[in-house]
C-alpha atoms as a PDB file:
ATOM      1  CA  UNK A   1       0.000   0.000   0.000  1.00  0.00           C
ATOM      2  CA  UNK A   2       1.576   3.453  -1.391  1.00  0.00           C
ATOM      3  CA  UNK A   3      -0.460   5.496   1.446  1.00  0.00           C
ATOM      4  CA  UNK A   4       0.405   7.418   4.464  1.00  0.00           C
ATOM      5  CA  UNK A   5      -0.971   5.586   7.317  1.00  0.00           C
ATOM      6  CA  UNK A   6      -4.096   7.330   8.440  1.00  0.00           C
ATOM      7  CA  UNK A   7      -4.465   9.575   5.356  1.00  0.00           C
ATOM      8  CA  UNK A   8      -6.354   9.822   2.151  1.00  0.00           C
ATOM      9  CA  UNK A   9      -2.364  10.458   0.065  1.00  0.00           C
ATOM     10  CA  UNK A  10       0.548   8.910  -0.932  1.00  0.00           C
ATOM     11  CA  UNK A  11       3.993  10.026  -0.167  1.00  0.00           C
ATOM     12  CA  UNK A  12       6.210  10.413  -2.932  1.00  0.00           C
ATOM     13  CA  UNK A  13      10.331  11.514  -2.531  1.00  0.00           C
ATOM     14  CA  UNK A  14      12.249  12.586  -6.518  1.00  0.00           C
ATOM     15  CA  UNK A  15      15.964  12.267  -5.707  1.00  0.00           C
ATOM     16  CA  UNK A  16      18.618  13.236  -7.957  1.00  0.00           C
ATOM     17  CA  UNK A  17      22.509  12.584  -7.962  1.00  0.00           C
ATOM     18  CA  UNK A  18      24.499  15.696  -9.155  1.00  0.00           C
ATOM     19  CA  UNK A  19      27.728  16.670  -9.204  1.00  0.00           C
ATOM     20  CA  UNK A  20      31.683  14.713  -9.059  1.00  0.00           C
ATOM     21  CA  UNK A  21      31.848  12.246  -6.234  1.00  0.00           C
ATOM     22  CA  UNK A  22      34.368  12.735  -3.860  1.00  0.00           C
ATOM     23  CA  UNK A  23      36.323   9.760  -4.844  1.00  0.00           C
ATOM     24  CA  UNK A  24      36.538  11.223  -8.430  1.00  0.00           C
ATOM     25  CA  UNK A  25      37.814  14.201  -7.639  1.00  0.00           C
ATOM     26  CA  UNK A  26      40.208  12.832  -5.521  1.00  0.00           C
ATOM     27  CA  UNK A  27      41.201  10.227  -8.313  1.00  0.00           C
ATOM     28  CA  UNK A  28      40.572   7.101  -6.552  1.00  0.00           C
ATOM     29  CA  UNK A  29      38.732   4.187  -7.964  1.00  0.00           C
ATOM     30  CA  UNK A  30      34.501   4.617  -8.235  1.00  0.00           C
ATOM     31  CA  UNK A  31      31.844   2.810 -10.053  1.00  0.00           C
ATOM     32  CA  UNK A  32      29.103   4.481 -10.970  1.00  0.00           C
ATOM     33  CA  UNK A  33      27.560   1.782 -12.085  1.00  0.00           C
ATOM     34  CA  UNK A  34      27.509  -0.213  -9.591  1.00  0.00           C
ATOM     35  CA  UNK A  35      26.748   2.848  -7.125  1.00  0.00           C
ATOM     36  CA  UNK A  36      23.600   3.500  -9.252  1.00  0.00           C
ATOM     37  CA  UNK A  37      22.689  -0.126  -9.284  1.00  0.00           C
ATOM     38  CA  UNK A  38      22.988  -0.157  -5.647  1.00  0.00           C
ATOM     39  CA  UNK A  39      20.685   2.931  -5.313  1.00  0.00           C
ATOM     40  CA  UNK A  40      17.949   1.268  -7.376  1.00  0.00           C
ATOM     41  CA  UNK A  41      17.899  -1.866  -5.774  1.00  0.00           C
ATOM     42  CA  UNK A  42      17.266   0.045  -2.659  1.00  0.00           C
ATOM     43  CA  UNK A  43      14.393   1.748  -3.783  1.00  0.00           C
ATOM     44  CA  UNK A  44      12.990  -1.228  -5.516  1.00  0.00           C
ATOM     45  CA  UNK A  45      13.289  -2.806  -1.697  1.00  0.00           C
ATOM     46  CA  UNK A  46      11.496  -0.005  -0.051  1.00  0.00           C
ATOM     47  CA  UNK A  47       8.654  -0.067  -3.055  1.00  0.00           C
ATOM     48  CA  UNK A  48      10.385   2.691  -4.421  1.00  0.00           C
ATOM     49  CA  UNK A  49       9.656   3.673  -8.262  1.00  0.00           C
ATOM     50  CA  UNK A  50      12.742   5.215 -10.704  1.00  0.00           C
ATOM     51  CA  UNK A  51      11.435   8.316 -12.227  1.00  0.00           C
ATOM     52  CA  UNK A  52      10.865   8.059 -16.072  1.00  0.00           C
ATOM     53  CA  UNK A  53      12.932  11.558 -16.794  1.00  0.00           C
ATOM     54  CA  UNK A  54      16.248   9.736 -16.478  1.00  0.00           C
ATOM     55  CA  UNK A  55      18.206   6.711 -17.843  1.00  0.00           C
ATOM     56  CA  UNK A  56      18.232   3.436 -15.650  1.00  0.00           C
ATOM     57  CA  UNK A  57      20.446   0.787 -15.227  1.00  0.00           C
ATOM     58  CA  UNK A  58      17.262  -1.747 -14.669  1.00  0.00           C
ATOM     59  CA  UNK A  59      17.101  -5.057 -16.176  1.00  0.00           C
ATOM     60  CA  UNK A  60      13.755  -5.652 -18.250  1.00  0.00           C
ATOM     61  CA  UNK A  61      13.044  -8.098 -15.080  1.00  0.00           C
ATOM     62  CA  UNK A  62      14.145  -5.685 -12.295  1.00  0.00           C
ATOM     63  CA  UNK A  63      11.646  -2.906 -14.415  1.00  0.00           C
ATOM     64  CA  UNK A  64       8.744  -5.084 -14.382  1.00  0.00           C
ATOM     65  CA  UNK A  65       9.139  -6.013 -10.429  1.00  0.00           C
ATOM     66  CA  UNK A  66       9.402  -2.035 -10.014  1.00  0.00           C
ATOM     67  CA  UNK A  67       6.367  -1.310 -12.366  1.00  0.00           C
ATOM     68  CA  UNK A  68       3.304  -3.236 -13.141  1.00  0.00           C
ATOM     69  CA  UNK A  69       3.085  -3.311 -16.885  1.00  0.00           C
ATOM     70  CA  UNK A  70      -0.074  -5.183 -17.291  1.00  0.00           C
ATOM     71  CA  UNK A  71      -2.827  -2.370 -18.226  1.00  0.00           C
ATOM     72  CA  UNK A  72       0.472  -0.702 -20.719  1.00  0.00           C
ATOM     73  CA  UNK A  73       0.978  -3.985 -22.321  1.00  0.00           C
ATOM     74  CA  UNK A  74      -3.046  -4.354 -22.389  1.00  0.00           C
ATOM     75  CA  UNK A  75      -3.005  -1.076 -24.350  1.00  0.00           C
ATOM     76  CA  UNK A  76       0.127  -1.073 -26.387  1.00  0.00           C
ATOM     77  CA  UNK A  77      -1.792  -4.235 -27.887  1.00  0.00           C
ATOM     78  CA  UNK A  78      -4.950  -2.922 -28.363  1.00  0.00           C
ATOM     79  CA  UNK A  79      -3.617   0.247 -30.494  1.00  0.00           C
ATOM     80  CA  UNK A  80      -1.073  -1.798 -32.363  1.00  0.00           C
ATOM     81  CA  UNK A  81       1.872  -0.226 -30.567  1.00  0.00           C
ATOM     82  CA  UNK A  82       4.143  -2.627 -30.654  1.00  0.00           C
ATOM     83  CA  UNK A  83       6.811  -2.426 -33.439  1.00  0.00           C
ATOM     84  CA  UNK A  84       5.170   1.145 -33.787  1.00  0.00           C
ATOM     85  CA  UNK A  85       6.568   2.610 -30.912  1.00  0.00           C
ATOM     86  CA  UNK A  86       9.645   1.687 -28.353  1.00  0.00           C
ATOM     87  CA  UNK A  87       8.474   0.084 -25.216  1.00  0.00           C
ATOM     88  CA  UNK A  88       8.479   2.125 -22.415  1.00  0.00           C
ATOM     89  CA  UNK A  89      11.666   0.475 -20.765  1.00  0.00           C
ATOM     90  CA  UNK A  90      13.805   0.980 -24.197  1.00  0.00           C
ATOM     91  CA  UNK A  91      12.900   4.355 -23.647  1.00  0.00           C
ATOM     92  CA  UNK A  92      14.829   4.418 -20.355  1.00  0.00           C
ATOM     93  CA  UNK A  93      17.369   2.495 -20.489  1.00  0.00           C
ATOM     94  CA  UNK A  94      20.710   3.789 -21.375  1.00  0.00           C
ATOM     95  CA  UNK A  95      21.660   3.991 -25.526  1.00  0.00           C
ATOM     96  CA  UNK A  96      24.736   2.722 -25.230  1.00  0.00           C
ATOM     97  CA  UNK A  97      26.309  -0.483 -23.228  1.00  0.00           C
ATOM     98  CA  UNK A  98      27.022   2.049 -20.207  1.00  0.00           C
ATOM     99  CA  UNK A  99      28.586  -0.700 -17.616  1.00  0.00           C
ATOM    100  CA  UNK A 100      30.887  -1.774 -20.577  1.00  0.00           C
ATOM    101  CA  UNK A 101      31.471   1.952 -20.516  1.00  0.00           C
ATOM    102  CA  UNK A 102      31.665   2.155 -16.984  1.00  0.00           C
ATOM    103  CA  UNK A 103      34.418  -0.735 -16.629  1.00  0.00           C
ATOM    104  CA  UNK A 104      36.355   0.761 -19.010  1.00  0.00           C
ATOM    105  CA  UNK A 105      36.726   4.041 -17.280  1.00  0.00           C
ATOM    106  CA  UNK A 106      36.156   3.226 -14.074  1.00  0.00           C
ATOM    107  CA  UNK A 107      39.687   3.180 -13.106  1.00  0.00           C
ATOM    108  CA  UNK A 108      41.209   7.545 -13.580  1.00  0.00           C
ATOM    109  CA  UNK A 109      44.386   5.691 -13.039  1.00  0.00           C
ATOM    110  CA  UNK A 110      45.126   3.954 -15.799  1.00  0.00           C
END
């Protein structure tokens, strides 16, 4: 249940990441990846949702336990989305193979 006990509304928090982490700027070893994974596994534990603004780094399982898809699927059939349109996860996740990216600069040392 999404609802504040004892009220008629939900509760709702939109965090955002900015800026260089600390270990960045002090050139030491970070993983964004991984740190962002880590972040969105603990929101999918707390029945969190990932805001559809920004790119995740969700599996197509780990979306659907986050979202229920059933009533989008429902419609993306009915209106003969699919092939017409990206699915709603292709939309958010990232373009590019960004932990292949990740690994590969994940060390400013070398």
């Amino acid at each position: 249940d999404q609802m504040v006990p004892g009220t008629n509304y939900g509760m709702f928090n939109d965090l955002g990441v900015y800026g260089v982490p600390r270990a960045v700027r002090e050139r030491k070893r970070w993983d964004a990846v991984t740190a962002m994974r880590n972040m969105e596994a603990y929101t999918r534990s707390v029945g969190g949702y990932h805001f559809m603004y920004a790119d995740t780094f969700l599996s197509r399982e780990e979306f659907e336990e986050m979202f229920d898809l059933t009533a989008y699927e429902i419609v993306r059939k009915k209106y003969q989305a699919e092939g017409a349109f990206p699915h709603v996860y292709e939309k958010t996740k990232p373009e590019i193979d960004i932990v292949a990216v990740g690994k590969a600069y994940m060390d400013p040392l070398s």
